[in-house]
N, C-alpha and C. Protein backbone atom coordinates (compact mmCIF):
# COMPACT_ATOMS: atom_id res chain seq x y z
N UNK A 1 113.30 103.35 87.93
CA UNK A 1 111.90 103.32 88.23
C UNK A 1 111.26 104.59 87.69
N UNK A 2 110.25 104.13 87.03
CA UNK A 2 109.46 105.83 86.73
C UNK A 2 108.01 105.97 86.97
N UNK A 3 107.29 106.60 86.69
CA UNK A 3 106.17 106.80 87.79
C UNK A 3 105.78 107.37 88.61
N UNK A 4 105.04 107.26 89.36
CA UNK A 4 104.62 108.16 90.79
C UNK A 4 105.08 106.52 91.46
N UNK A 5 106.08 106.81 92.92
CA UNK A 5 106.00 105.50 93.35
C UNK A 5 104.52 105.37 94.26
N UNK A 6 104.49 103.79 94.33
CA UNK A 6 103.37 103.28 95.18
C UNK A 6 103.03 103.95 96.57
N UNK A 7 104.54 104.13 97.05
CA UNK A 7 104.30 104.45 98.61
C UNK A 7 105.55 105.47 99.02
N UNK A 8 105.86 106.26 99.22
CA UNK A 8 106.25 107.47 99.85
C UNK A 8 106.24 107.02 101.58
N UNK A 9 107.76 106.74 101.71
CA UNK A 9 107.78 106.55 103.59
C UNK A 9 108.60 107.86 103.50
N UNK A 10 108.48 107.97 105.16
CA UNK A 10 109.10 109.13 105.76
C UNK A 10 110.51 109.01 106.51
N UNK A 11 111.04 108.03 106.77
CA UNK A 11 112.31 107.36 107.38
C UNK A 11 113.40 107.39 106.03
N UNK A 12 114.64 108.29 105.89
CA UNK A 12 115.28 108.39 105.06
C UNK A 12 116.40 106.82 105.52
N UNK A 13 116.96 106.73 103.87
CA UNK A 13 117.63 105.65 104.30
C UNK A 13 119.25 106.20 105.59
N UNK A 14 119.11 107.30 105.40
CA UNK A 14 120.44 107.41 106.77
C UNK A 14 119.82 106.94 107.99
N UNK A 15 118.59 107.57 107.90
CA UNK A 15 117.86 107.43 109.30
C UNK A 15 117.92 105.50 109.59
N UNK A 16 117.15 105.31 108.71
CA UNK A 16 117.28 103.98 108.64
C UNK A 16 118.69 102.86 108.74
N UNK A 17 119.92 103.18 108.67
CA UNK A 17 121.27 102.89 108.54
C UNK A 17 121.43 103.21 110.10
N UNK A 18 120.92 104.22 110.40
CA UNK A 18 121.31 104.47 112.17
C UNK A 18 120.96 103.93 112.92
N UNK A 19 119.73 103.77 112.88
CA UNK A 19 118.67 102.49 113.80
C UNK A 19 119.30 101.19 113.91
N UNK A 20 119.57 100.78 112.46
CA UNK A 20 120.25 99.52 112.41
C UNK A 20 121.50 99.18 113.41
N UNK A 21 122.45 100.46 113.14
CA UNK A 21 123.65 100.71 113.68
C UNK A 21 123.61 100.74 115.58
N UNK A 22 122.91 101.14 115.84
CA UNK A 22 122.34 101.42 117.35
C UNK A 22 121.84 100.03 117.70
N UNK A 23 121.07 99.31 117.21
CA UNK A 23 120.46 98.40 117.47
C UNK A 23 121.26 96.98 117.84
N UNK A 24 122.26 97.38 116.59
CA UNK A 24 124.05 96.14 116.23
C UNK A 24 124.97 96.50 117.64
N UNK A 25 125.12 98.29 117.93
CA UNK A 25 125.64 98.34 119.26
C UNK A 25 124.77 97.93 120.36
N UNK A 26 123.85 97.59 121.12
CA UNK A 26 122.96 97.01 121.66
C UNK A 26 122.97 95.61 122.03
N UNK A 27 123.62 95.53 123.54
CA UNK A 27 123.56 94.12 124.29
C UNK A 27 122.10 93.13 123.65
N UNK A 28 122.96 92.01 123.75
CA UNK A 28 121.18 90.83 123.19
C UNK A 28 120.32 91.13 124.55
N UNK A 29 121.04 90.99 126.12
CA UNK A 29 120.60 91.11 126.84
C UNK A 29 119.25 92.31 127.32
N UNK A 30 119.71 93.45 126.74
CA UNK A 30 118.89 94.74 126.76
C UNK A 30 117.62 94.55 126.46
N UNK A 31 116.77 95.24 127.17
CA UNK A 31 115.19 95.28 126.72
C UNK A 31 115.07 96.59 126.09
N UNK A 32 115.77 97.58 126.26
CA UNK A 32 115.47 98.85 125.83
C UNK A 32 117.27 99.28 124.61
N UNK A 33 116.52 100.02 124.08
CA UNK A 33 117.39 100.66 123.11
C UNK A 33 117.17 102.31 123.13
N UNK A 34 118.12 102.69 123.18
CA UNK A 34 117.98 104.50 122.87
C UNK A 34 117.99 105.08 121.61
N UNK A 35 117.05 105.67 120.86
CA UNK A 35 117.11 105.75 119.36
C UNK A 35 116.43 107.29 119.16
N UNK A 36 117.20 107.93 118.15
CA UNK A 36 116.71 109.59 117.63
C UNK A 36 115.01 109.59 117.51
N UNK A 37 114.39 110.04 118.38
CA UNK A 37 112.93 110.25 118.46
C UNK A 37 112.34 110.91 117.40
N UNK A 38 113.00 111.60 116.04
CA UNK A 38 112.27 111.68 115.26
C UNK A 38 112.03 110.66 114.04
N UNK A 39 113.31 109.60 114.09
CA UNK A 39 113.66 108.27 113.75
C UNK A 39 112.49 107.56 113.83
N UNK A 40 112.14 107.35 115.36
CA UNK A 40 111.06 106.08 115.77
C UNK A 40 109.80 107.23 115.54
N UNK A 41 109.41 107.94 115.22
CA UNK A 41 108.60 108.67 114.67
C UNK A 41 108.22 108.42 113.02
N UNK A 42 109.10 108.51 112.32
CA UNK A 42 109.43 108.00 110.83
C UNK A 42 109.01 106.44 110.58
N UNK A 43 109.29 105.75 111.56
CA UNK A 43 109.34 104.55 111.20
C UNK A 43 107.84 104.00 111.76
N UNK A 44 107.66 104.49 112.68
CA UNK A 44 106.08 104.66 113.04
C UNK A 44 104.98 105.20 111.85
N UNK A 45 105.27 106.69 111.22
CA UNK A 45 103.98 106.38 110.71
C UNK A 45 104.57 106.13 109.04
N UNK A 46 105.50 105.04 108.84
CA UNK A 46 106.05 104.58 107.81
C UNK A 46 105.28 103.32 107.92
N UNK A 47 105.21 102.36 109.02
CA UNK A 47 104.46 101.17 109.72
C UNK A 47 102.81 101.71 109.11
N UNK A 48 102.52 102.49 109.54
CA UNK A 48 101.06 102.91 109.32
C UNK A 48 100.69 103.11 108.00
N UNK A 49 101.77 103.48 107.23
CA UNK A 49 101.37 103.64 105.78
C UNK A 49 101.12 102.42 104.68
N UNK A 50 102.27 101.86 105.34
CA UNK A 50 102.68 100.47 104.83
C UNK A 50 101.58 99.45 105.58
N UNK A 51 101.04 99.15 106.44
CA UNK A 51 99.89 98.48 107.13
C UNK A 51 98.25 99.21 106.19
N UNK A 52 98.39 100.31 106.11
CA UNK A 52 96.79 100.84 105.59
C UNK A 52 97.36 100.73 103.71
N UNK A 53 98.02 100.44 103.11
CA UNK A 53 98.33 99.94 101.34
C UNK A 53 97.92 98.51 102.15
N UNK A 54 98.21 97.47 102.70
CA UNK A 54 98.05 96.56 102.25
C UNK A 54 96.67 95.84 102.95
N UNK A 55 96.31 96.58 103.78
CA UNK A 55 94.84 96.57 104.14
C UNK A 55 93.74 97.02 102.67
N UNK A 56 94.18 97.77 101.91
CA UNK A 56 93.30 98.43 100.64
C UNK A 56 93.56 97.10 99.85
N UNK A 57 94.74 96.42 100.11
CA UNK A 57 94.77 95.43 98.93
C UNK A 57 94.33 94.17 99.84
N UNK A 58 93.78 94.62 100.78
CA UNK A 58 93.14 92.99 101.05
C UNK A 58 94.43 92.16 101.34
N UNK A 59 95.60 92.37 101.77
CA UNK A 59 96.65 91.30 101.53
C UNK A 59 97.58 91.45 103.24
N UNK A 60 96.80 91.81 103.84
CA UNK A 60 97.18 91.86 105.76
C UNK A 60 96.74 91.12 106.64
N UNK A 61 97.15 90.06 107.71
CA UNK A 61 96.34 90.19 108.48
C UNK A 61 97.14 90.50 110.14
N UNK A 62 96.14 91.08 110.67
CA UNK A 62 97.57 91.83 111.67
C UNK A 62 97.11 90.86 112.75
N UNK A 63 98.14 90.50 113.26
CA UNK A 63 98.02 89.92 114.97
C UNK A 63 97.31 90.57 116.22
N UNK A 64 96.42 90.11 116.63
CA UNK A 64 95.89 91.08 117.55
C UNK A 64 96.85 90.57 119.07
N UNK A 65 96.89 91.26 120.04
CA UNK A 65 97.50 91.39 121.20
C UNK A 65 97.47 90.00 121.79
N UNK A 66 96.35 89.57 121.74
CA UNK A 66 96.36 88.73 122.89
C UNK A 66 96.49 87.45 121.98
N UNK A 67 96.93 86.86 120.55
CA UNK A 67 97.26 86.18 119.54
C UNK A 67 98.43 85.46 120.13
């Protein structure tokens, strides 16, 4: 790939490999999961970056709450 890429996230792929990994150890039963807080931080405003590109391209439409 060459270029400037499109989008720059903040969640490295280890980070990302761990989540997964945590999530695979994780009863189906469980409502909650325990995960590295700067992780769900990353992936949060990775969500936000990736939600406001495809809002500029007109190509989103997000679910509102009560949907």
């Amino acid at each position: 790939m060459s270029g400037r890429p499109l989008l720059r996230l903040y969640t490295t792929l280890a980070e990302f490999e761990l989540l997964h990994e945590r999530r695979d150890r994780t009863r189906r039963t469980s409502k909650t999961v325990t995960v590295d807080r700067q992780a769900l931080i990353h992936i949060l405003m990775d969500h936000a970056r990736i939600l406001e590109a495809l809002r500029k391209a007109g190509r989103v439409d997000v679910k509102e709450p009560d949907e």
